[in-house]
C-alpha atoms as a PDB file:
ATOM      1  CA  UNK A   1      11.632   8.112  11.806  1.00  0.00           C
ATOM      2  CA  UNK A   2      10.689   5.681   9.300  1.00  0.00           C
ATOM      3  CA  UNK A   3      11.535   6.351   5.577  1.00  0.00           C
ATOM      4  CA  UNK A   4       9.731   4.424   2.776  1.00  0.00           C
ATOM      5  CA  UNK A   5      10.186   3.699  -1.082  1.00  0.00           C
ATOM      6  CA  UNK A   6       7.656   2.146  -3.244  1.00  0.00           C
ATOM      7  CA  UNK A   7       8.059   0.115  -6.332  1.00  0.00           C
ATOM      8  CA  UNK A   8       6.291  -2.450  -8.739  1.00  0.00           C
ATOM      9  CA  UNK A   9       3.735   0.028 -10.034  1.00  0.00           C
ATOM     10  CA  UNK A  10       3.089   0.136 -13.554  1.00  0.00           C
ATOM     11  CA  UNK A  11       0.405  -0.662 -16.857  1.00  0.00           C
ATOM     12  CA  UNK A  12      -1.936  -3.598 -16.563  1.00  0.00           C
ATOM     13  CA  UNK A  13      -4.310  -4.465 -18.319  1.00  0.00           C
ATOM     14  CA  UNK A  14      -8.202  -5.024 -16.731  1.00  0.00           C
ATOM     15  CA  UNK A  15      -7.741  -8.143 -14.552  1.00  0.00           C
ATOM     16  CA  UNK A  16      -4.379  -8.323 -14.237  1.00  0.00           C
ATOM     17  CA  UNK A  17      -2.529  -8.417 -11.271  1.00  0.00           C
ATOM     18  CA  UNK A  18       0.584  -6.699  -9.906  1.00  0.00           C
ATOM     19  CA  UNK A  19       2.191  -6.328  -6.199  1.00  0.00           C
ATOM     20  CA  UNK A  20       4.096  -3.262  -4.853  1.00  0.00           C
ATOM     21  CA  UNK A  21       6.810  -2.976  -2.640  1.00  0.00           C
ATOM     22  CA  UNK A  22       7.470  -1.125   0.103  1.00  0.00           C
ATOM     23  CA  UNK A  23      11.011  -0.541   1.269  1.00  0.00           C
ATOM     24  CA  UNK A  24      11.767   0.721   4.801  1.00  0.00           C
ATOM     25  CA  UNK A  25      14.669   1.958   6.118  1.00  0.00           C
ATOM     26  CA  UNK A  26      15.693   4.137   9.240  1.00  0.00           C
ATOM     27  CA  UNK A  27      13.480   1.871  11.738  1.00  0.00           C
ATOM     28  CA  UNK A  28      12.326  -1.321  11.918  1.00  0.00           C
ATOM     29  CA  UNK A  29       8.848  -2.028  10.769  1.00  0.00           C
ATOM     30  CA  UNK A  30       8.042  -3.893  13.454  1.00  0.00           C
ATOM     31  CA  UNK A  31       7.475  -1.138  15.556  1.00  0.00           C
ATOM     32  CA  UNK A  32       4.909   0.572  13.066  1.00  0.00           C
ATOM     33  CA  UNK A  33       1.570  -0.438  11.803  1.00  0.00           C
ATOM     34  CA  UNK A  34       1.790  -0.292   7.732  1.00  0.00           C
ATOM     35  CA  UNK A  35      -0.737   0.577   4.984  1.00  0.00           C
ATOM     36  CA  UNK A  36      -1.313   1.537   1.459  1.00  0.00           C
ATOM     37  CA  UNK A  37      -3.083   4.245   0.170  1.00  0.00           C
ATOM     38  CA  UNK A  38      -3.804   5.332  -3.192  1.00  0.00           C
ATOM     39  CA  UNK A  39      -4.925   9.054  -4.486  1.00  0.00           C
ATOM     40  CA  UNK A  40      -6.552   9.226  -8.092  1.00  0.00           C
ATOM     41  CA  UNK A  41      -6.436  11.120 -11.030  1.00  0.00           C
ATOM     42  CA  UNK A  42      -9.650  12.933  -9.315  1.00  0.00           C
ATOM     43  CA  UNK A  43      -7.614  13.846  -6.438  1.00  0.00           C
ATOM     44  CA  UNK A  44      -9.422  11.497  -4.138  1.00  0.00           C
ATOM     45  CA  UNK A  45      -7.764   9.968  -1.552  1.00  0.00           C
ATOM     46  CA  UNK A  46      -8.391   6.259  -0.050  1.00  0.00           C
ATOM     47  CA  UNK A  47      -6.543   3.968   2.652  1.00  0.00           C
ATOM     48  CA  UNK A  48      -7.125   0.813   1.020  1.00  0.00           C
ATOM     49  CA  UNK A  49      -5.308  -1.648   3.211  1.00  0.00           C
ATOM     50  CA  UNK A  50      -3.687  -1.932   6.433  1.00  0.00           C
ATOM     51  CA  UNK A  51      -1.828  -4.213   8.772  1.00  0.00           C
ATOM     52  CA  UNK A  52      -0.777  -3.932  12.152  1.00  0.00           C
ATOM     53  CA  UNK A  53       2.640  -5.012  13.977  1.00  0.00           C
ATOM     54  CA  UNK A  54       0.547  -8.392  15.558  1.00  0.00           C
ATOM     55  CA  UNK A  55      -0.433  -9.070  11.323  1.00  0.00           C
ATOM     56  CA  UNK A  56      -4.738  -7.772  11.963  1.00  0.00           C
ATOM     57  CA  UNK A  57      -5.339  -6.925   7.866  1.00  0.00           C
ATOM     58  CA  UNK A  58      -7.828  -4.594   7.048  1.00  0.00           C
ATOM     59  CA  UNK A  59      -9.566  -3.779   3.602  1.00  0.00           C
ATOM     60  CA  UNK A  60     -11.358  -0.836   2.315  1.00  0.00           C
ATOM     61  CA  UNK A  61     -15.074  -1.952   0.637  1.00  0.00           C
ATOM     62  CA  UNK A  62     -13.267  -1.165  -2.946  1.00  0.00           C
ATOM     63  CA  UNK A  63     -11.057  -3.309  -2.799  1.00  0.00           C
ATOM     64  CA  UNK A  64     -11.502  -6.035  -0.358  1.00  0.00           C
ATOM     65  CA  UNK A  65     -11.627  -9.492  -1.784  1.00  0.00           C
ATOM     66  CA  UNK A  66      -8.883  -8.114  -4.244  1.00  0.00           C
ATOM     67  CA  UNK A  67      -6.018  -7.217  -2.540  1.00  0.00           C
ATOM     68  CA  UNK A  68      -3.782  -8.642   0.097  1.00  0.00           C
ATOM     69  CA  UNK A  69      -1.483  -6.528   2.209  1.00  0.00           C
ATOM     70  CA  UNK A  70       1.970  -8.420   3.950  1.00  0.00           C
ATOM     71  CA  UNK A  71       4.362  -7.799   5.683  1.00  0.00           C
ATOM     72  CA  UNK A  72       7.979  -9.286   6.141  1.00  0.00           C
ATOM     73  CA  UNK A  73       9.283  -7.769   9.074  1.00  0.00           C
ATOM     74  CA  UNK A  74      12.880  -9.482   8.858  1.00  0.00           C
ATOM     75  CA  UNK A  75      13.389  -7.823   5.419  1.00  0.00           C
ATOM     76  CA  UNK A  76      11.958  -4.811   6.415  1.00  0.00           C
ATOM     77  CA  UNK A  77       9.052  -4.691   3.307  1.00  0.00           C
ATOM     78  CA  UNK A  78       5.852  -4.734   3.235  1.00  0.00           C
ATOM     79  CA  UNK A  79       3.616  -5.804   0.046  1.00  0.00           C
ATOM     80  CA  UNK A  80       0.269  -5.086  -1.460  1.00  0.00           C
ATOM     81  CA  UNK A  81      -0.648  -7.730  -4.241  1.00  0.00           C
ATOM     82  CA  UNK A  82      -3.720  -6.423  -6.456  1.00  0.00           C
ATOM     83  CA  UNK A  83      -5.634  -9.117  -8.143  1.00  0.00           C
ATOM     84  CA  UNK A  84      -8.599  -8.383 -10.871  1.00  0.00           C
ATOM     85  CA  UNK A  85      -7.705  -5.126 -11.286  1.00  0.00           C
ATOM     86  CA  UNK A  86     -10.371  -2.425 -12.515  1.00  0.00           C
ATOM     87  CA  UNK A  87      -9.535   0.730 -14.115  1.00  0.00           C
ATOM     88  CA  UNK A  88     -10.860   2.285 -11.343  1.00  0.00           C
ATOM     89  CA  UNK A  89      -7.823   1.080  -9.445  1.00  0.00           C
ATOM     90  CA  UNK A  90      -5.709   3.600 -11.446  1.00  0.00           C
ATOM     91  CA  UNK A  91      -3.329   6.022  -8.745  1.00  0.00           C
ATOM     92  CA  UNK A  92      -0.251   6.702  -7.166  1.00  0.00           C
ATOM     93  CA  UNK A  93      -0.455   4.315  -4.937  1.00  0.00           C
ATOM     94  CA  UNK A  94       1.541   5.128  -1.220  1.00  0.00           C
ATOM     95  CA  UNK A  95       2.990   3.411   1.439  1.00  0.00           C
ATOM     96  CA  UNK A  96       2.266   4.610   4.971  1.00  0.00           C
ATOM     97  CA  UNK A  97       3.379   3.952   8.647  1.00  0.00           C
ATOM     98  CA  UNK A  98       2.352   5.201  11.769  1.00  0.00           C
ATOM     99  CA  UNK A  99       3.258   4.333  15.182  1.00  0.00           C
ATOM    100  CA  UNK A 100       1.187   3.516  18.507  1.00  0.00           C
ATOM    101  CA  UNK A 101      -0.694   6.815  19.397  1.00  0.00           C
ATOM    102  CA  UNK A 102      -0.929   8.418  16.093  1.00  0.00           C
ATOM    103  CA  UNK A 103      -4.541   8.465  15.231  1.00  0.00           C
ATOM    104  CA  UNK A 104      -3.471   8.243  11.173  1.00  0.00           C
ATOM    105  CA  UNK A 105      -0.845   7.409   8.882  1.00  0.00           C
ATOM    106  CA  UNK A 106       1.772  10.112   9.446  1.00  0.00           C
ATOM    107  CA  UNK A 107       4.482   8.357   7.367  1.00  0.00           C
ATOM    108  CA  UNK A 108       4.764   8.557   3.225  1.00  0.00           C
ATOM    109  CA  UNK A 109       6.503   6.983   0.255  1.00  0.00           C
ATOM    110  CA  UNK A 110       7.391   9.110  -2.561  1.00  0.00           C
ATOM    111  CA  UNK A 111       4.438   6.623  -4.256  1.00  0.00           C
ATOM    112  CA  UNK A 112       4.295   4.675  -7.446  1.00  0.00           C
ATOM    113  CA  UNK A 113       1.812   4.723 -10.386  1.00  0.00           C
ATOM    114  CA  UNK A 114      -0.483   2.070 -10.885  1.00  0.00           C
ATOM    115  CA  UNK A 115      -2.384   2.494 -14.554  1.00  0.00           C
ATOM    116  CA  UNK A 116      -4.916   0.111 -15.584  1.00  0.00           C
ATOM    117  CA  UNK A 117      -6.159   0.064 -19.026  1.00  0.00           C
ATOM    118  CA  UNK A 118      -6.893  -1.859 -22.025  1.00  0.00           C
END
């Protein structure tokens, strides 16, 4: 199974920008649909972008416009860039997998925090 490592979380200020990382290893990502999800200090818990193996994107309300998910298949890493950020935007933010038949994102990162604040 796919294993996965985020990175590039960290403080920003309102309207900053940042862009995680995602790290795979164990399978290639080609064979998985990706996304990121974040969880909040309030313990709730939102898919906020997604792409599949043929490169469809797709945006929660929150945050569409905002941020862009990629994917680079030959280096195995997948990206979410986060533009105008909002406090609101502060979580752990997680990258996820899943593969053709699961119904949801099976597959975790250990996650990376994402704190925006003046």
């Amino acid at each position: 199974q796919v294993q996965l490592v985020e990175s590039g979380g960290g403080l920003v200020q309102p309207g900053g920008s940042l862009r995680l990382s995602c790290a795979a290893s164990e399978s290639r990502i080609s064979f998985y649909a990706m996304g990121w999800s974040r969880q909040t200090p309030g313990n709730q818990r939102e898919l906020v972008a997604t792409v599949t193996s043929g490169g469809n994107t797709n945006y929660a309300d929150s945050v569409k416009g905002r941020f862009t998910i990629s994917r680079d298949s030959a280096k195995n890493l997948v990206y979410l860039q986060m533009n105008s950020l909002r406090p609101e935007d502060t979580a752990v933010y997680y990258c996820n997998a899943r593969q053709y038949g699961d119904s949801y994102y099976p597959y975790w990162g250990q996650g990376t925090q994402v704190t925006v604040s003046s």
